[in-house]
Protein backbone atom coordinates (compact mmCIF):
# COMPACT_ATOMS: atom_id res chain seq x y z
CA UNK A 1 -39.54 -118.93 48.51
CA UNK A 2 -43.42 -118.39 48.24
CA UNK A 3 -42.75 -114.73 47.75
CA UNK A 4 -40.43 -115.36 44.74
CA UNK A 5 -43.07 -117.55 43.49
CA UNK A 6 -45.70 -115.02 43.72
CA UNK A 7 -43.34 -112.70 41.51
CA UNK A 8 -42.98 -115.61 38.91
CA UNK A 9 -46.20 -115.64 38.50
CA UNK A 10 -47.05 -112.12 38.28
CA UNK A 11 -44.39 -111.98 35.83
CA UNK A 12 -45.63 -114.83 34.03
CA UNK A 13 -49.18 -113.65 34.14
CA UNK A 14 -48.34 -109.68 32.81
CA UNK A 15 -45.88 -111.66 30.01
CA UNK A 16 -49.18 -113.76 29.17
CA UNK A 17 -51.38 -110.96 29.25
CA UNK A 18 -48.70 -108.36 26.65
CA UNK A 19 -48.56 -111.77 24.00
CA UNK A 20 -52.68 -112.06 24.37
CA UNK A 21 -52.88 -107.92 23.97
CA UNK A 22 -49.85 -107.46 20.78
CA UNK A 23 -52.28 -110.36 19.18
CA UNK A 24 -55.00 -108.16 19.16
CA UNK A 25 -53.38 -105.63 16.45
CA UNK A 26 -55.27 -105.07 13.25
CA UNK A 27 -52.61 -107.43 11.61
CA UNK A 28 -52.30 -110.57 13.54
CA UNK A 29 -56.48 -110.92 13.56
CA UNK A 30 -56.09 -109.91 10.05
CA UNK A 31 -53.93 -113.06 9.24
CA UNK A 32 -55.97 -115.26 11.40
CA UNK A 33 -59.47 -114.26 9.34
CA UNK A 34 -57.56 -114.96 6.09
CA UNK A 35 -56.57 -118.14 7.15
CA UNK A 36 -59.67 -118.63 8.15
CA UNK A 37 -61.91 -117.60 4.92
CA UNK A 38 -59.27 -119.66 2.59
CA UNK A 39 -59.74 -122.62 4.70
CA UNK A 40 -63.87 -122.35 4.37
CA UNK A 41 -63.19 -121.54 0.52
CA UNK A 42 -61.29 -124.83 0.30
CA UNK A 43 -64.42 -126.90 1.72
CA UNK A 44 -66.62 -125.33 -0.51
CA UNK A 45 -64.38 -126.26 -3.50
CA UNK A 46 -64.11 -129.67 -1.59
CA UNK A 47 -67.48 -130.31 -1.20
CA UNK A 48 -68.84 -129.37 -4.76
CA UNK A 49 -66.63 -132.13 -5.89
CA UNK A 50 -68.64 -134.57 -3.50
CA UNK A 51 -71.29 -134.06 -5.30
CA UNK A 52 -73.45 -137.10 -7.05
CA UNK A 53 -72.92 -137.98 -10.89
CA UNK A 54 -76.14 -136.01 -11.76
CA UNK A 55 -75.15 -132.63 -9.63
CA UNK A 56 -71.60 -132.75 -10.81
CA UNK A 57 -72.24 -130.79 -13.98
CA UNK A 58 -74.53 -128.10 -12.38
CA UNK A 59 -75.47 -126.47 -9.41
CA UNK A 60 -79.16 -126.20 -8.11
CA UNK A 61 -80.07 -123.80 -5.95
CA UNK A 62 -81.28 -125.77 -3.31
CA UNK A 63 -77.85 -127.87 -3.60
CA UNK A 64 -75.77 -125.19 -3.20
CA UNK A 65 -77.40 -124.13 -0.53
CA UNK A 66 -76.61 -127.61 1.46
CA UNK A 67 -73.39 -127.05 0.40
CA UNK A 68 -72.61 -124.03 1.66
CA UNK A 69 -74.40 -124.10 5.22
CA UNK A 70 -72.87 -127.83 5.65
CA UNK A 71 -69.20 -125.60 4.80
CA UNK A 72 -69.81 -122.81 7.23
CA UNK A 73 -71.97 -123.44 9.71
CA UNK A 74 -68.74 -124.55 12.16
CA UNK A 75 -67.12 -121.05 11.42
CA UNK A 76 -68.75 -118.35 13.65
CA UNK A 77 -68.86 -115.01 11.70
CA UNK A 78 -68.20 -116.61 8.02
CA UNK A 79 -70.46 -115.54 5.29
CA UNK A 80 -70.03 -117.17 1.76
CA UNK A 81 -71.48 -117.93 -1.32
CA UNK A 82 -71.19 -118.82 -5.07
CA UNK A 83 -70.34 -116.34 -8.13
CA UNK A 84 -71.09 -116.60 -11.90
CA UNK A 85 -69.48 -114.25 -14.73
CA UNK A 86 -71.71 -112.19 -16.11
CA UNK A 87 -74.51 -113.63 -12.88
CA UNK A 88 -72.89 -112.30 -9.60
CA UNK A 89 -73.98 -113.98 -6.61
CA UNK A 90 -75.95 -116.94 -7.97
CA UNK A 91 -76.10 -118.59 -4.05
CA UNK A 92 -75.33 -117.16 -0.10
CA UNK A 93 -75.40 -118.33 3.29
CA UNK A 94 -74.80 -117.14 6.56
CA UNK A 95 -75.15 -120.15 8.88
CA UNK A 96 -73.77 -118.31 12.04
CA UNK A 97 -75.51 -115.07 11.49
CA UNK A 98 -76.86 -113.74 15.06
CA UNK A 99 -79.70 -111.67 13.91
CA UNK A 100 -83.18 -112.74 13.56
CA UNK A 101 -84.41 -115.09 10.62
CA UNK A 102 -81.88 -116.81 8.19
CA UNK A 103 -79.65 -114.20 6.11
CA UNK A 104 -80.18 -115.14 2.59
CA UNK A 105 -79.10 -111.80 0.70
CA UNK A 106 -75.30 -111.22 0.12
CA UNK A 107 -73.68 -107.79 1.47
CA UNK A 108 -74.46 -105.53 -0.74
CA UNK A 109 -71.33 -102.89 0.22
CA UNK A 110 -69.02 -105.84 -0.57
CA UNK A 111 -70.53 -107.14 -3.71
CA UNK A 112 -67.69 -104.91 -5.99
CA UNK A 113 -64.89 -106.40 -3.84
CA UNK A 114 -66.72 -110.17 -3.86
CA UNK A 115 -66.84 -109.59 -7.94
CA UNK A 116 -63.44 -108.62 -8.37
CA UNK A 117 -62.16 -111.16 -6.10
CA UNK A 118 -63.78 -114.00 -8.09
CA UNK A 119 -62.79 -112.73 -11.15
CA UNK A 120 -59.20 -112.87 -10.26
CA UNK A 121 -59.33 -116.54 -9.27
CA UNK A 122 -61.34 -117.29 -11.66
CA UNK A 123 -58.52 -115.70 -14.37
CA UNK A 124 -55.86 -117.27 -12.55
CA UNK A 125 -57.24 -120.91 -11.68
CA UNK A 126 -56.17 -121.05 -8.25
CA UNK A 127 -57.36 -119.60 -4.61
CA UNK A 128 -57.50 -115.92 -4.15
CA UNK A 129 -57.27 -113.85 -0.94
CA UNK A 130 -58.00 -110.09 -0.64
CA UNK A 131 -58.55 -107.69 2.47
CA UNK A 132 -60.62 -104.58 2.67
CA UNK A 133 -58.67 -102.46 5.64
CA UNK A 134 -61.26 -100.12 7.52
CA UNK A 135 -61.53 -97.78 10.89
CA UNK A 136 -63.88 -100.04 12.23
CA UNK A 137 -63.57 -103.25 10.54
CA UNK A 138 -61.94 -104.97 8.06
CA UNK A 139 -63.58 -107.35 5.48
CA UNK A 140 -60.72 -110.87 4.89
CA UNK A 141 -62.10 -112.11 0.80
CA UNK A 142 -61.43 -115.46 -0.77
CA UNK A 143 -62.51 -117.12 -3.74
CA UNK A 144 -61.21 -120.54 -5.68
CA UNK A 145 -62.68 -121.80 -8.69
CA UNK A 146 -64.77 -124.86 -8.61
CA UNK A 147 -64.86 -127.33 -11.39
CA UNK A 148 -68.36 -128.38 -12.78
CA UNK A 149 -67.93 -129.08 -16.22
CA UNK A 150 -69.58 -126.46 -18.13
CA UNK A 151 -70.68 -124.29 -15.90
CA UNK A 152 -67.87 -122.10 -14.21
CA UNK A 153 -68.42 -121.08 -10.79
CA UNK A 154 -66.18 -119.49 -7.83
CA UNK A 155 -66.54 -120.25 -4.42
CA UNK A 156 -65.85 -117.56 -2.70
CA UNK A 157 -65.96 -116.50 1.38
CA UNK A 158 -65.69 -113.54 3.85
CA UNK A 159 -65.25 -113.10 7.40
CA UNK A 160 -65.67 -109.35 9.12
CA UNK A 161 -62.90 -108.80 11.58
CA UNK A 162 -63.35 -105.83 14.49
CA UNK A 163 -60.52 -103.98 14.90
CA UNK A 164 -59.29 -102.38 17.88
CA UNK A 165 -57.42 -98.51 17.84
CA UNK A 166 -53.88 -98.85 17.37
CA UNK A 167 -53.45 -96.01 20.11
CA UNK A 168 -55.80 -97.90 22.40
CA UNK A 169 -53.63 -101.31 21.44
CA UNK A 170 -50.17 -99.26 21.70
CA UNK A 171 -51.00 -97.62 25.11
CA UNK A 172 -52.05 -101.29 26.43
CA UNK A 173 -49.04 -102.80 25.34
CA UNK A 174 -47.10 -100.10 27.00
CA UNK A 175 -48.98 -99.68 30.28
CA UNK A 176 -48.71 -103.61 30.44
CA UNK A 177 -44.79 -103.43 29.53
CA UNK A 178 -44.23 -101.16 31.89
CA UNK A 179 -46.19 -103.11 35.07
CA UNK A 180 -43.95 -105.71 33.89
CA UNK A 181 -40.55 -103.76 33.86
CA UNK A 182 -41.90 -102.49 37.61
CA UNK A 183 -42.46 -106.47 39.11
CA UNK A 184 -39.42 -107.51 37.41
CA UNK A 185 -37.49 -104.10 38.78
CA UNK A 186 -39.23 -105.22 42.20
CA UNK A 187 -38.35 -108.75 41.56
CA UNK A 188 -34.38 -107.65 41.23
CA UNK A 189 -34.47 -105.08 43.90
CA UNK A 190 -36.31 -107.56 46.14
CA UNK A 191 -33.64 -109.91 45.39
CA UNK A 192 -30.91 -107.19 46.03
CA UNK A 193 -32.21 -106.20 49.38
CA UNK A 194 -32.76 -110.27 50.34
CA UNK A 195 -29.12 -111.37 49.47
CA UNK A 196 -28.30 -107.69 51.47
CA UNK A 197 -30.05 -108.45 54.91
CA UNK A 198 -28.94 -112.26 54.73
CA UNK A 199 -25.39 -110.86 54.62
CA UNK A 200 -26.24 -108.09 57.49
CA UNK A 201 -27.83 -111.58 59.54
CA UNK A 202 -24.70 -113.62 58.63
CA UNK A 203 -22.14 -110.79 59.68
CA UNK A 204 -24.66 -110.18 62.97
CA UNK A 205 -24.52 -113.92 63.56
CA UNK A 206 -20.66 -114.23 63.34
CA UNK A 207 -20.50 -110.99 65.67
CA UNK A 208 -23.16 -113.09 67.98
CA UNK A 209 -21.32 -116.06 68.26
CA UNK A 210 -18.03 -114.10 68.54
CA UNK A 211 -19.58 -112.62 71.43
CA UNK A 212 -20.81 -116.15 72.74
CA UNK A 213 -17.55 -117.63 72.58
CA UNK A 214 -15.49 -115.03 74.13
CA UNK A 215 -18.79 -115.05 77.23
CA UNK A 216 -17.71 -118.73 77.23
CA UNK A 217 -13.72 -118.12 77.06
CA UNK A 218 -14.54 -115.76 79.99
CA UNK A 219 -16.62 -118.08 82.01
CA UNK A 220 -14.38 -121.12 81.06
CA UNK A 221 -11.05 -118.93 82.44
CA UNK A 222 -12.57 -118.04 85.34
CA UNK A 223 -13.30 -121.44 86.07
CA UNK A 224 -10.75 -122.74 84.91
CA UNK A 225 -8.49 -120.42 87.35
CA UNK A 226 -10.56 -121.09 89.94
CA UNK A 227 -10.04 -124.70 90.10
CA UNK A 228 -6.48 -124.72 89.12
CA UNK A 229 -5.87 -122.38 92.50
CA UNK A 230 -7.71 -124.78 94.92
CA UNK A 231 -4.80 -127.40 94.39
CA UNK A 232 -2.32 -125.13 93.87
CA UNK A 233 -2.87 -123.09 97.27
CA UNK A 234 -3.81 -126.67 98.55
CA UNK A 235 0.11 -128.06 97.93
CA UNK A 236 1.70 -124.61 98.89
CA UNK A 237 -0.03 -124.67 102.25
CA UNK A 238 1.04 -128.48 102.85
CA UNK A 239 4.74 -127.67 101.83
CA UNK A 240 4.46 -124.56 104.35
CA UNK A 241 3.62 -126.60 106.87
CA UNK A 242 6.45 -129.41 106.01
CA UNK A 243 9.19 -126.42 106.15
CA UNK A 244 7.94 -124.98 109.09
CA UNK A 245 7.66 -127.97 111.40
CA UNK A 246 10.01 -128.87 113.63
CA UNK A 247 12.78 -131.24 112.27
CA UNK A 248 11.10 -133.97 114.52
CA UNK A 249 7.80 -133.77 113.05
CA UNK A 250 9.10 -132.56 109.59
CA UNK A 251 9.67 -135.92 107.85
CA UNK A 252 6.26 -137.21 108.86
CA UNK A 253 4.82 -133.61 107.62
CA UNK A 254 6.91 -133.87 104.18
CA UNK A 255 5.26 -137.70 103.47
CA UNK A 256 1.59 -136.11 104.13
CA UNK A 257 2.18 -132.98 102.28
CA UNK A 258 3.71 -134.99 99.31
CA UNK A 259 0.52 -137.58 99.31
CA UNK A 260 -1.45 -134.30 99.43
CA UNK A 261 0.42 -133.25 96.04
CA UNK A 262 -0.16 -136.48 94.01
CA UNK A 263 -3.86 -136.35 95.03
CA UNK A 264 -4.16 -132.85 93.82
CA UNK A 265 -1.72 -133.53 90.77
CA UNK A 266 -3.86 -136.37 90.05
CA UNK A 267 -6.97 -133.67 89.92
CA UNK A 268 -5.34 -131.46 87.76
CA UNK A 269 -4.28 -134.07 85.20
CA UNK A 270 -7.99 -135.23 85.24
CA UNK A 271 -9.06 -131.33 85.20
CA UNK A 272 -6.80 -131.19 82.30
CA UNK A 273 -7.97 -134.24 80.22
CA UNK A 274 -11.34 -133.47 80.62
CA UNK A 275 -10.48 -129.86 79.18
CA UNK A 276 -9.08 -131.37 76.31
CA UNK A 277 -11.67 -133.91 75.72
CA UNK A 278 -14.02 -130.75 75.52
CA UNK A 279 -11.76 -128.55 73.35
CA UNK A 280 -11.19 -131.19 70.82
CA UNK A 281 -12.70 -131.31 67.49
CA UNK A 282 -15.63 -133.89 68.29
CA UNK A 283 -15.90 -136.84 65.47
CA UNK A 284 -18.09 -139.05 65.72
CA UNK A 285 -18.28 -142.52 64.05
CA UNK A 286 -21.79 -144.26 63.68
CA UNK A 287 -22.17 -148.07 64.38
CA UNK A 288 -24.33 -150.24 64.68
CA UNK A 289 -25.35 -151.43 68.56
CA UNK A 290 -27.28 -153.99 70.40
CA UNK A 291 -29.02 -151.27 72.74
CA UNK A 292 -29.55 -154.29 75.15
CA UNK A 293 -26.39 -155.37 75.24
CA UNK A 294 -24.50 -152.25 75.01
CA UNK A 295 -26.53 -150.92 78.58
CA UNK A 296 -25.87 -153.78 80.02
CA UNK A 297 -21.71 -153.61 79.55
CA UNK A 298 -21.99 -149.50 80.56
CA UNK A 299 -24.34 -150.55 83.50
CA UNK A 300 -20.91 -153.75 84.07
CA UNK A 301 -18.69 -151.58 84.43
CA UNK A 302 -20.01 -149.36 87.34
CA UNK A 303 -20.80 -152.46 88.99
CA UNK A 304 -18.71 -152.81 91.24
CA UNK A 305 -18.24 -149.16 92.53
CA UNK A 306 -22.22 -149.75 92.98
CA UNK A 307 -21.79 -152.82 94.60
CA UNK A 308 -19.17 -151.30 97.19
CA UNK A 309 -21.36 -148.23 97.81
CA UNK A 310 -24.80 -150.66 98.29
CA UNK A 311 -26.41 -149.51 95.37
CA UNK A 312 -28.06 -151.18 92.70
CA UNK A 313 -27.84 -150.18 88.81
CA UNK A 314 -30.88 -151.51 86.39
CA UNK A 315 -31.55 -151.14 83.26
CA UNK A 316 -34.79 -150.37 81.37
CA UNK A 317 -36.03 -151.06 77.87
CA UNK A 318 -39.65 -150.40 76.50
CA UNK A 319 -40.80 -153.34 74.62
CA UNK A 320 -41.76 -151.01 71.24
CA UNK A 321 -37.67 -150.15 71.13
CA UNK A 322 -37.16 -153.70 71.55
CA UNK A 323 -39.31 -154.49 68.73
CA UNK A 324 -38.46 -151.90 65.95
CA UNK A 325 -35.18 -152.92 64.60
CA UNK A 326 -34.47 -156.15 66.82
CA UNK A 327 -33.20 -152.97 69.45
CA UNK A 328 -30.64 -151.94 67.24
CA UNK A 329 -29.46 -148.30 67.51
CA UNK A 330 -27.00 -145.97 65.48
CA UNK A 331 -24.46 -143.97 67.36
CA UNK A 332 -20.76 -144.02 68.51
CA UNK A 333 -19.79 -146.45 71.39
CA UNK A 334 -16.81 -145.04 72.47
CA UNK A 335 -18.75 -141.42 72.62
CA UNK A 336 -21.31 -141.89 74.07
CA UNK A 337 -19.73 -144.58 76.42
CA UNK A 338 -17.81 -141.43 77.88
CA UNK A 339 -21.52 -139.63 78.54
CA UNK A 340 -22.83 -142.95 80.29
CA UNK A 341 -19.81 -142.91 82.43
CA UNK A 342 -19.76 -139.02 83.08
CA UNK A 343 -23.69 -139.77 84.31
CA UNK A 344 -23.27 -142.54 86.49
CA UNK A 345 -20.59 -141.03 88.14
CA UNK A 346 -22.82 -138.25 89.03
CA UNK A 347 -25.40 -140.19 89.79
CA UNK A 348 -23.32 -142.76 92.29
CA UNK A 349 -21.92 -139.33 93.99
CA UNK A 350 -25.04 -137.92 94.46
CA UNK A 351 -27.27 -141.32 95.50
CA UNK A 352 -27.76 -141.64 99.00
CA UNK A 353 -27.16 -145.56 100.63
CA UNK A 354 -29.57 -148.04 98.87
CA UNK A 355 -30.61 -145.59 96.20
CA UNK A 356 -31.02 -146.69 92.91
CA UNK A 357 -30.03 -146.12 89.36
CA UNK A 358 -31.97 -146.91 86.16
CA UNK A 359 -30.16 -146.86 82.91
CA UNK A 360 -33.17 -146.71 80.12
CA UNK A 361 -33.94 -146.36 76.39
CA UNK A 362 -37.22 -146.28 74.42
CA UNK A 363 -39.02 -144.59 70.88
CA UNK A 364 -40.06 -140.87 71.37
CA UNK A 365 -43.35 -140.30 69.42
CA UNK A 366 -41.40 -138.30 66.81
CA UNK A 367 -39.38 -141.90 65.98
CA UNK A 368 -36.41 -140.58 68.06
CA UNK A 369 -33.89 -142.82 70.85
CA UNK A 370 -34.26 -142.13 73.77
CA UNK A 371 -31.97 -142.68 76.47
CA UNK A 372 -31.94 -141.74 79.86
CA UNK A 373 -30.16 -142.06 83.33
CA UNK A 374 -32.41 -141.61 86.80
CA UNK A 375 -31.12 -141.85 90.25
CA UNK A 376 -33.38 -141.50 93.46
CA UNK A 377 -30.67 -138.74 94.85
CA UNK A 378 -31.19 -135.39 96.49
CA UNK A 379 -31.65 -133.94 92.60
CA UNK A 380 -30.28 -130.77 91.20
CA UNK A 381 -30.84 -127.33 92.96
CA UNK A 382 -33.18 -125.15 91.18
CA UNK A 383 -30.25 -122.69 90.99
CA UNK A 384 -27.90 -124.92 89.09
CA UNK A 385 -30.74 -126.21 86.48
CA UNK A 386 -30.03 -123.57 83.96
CA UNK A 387 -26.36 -123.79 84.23
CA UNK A 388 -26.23 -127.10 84.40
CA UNK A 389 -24.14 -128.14 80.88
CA UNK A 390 -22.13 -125.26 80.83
CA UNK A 391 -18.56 -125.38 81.57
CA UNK A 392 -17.18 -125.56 85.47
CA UNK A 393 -21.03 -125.83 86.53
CA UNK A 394 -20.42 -128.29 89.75
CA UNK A 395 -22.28 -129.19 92.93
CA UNK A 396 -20.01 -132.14 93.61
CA UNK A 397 -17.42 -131.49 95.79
CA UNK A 398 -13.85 -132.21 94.20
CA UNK A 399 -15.72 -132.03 90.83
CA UNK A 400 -13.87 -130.23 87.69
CA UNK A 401 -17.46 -129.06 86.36
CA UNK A 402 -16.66 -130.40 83.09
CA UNK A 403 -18.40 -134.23 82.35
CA UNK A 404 -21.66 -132.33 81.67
CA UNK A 405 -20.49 -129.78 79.46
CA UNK A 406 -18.73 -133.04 78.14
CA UNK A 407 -22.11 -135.33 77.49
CA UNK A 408 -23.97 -132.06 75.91
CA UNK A 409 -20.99 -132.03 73.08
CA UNK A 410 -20.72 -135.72 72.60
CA UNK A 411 -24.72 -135.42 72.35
CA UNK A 412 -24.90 -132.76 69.79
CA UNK A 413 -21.91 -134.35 67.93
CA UNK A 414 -24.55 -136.86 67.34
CA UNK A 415 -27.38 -134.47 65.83
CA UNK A 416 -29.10 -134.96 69.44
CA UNK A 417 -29.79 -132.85 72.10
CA UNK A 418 -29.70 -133.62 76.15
CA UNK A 419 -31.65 -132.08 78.75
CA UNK A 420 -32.66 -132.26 82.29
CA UNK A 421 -36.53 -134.00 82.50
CA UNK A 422 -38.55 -133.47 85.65
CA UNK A 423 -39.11 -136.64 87.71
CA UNK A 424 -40.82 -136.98 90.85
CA UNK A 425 -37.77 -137.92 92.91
CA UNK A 426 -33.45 -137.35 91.62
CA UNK A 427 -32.13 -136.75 88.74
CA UNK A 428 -33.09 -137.51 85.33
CA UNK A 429 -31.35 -136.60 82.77
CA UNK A 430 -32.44 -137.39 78.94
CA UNK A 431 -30.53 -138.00 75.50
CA UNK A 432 -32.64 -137.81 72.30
CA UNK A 433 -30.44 -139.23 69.29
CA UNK A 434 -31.68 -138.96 65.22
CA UNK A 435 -32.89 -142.86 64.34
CA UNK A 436 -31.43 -144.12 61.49
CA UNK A 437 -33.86 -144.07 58.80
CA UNK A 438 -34.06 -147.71 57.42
């Protein structure tokens, strides 16, 4: 984004700089001094007829000199005067002139053209504009009669212009078109080569997560196989043993090895729920909970198995959470009632007698929820850690390996993420779930 930018404004600045150049032609600065010197003529005509009762019929000297410095002296580089048939130049000023002293003698190589001009206006009655084209320079004219009763005199102004070589203004306006063909050229093929390598990483991405998925549909199969054959090899050895006892013993041997079946076809129904509860498209729907209360129904209804096992469940809320929101959080409860069960059964399998459990929630500094189960077990061996929410990752024994892998997709079905926190002692296990902005 800041690079386009940058280009914008090259662009923008080279476009700028091509007007500012083309208006430095011998015509446009032409235009603009003729505007300029009819303007100026205009004030003098203007401010003759300002004049009091006793100047309004003739023009002192001294008079017209007021009038003409008061006319010019806000337009740098105008020179002007006033003209009399058959007088010339009867009064001049230069109020802007840069020299040293005050100019008071009119141009004498522009005298013809000053003549001719204020003859023609003064013929025709009206303002009249006239330019003397040179190398160098050019010289804008204008005169306009000015109406003192009997004595006719012209107004008249000029204003020098500097012009710059066409071939020095042509090869400028080309060198700058071109520097702005070559950004804008850049600008495109920069553009080309973006939208190029952002298909490349979206094609590299797909092939990436192709690869991830089929890593997972590999690990997932293997462990998937892998539990499947425990039971499986589990009921064929029991029904081996039925067949091959002796027809005294076999009917007690047929009533164990069938309660052996419906304990391991009780596993692989759970294996199998679990695997669809994992494969399923995840949807989430938001409500809004009473974090105290909620806790304190999840922490309910592990009470008992608690209770039987002599361990205690508590739960913990920090007094900020508690205050923002009157405790209130966003999220599914049904979801995420599935990862608080999936974690305290973990936790109640792998709690020693008289351990304890804490079910918690507070504000991360960011503004985030977060919620937590601990348990004062025998923790998580280092080698596990890393594998720890993938699929078929168990330490438990009779474990499918799945309720983790379970909690991290309800979590991120959320917008969270879950993780396993240090603690001093156990397990810990953290949630952080988006707050809903108020």
């Amino acid at each position: 984004m800041i690079l386009w930018l940058c280009i914008a404004a090259v662009a923008f600045l080279l476009g700028w700089l091509l007007f500012t150049i083309s208006r430095q032609g011998a015509g446009p600065q032409i235009a603009q001094a003729q505007r300029l010197t009819s303007t100026s003529c205009s004030a003098l005509q203007a401010g003759t007829q300002r004049l009091p009762a006793e100047h309004s019929h003739s023009l002192a000297p001294a008079i017209a000199q007021a009038v003409l410095d008061l006319a010019l002296r806000d337009q740098p580089g105008m020179e002007g005067g006033f003209w009399r048939a058959g007088a010339g130049v009867v009064a001049y000023a230069f109020p802007t002139y840069d020299g040293t002293g005050i100019k008071r003698d009119p141009p004498s190589a522009e005298l013809e053209r000053i003549a001719s001009t204020a003859q023609r206006a003064q013929d025709t009655g009206g303002l009249v504009s006239d330019v003397r084209p040179g190398l160098r320079e050019a010289v804008a004219f204008a005169a306009c009669p000015v109406d003192l009763g009997d004595e006719r005199l012209v107004a008249w102004t000029l204003m020098r212009v500097p012009i710059m070589a066409a071939d020095t203004v042509n090869t400028l306006i080309l060198a700058v078109s071109l520097l702005l063909a070559l950004v804008v050229a850049s600008g495109a093929w920069l553009g080309w080569m973006i939208s190029k390598w952002q298909r490349q990483s979206a094609d590299l991405r797909a092939q990436l997560a192709q690869s991830e998925r089929l890593a997972t549909l590999g690990r997932v199969s293997a462990g998937l196989a892998h539990e499947i054959r425990n039971p499986l090899g589990t009921m064929r050895m029991k029904a081996e043993n039925a067949l091959a006892a002796p027809a005294e013993l076999r009917s007690v041997r047929a009533e164990s090895a069938l309660q052996v079946v419906l304990s391991q076809t009780e596993r692989l129904e759970a294996l199998i729920s679990s695997l669809l509860a994992l494969t399923q498209p995840l949807r989430v729907e938001r409500q809004e909970i009473d974090l105290r209360e909620w806790l304190q129904q999840r922490c309910h209804a592990h009470a008992e198995a608690a209770q039987q096992q002599g361990k205690q469940l508590a739960v913990a809320l920090s007094p900020k959470l508690i205050a923002s929101a009157q405790g209130l959080a966003f999220f599914d409860p049904a979801q995420m009632a599935r990862v608080y069960d999936n974690l305290l059964l973990n936790a109640l399998a792998h709690t020693g007698p008289h351990g304890s459990i804490e079910l918690g929630a507070s504000r991360t500094p960011a503004g985030a929820l977060l919620l937590w189960v601990a348990d004062d077990g025998s923790g998580i061996p280092p080698s596990q850690r890393e594998t720890l929410f993938e699929p078929f990752a168990t330490t438990r024994a009779g474990g499918t390996g799945l309720g983790l892998a379970l909690v991290r997709e309800i979590v991120q079905g959320h917008g969270g993420r879950v993780a396993l926190a240090s603690a001093p002692r156990g397990t810990r296990i953290e949630m952080e779930l988006p707050w809903p902005v108020s």
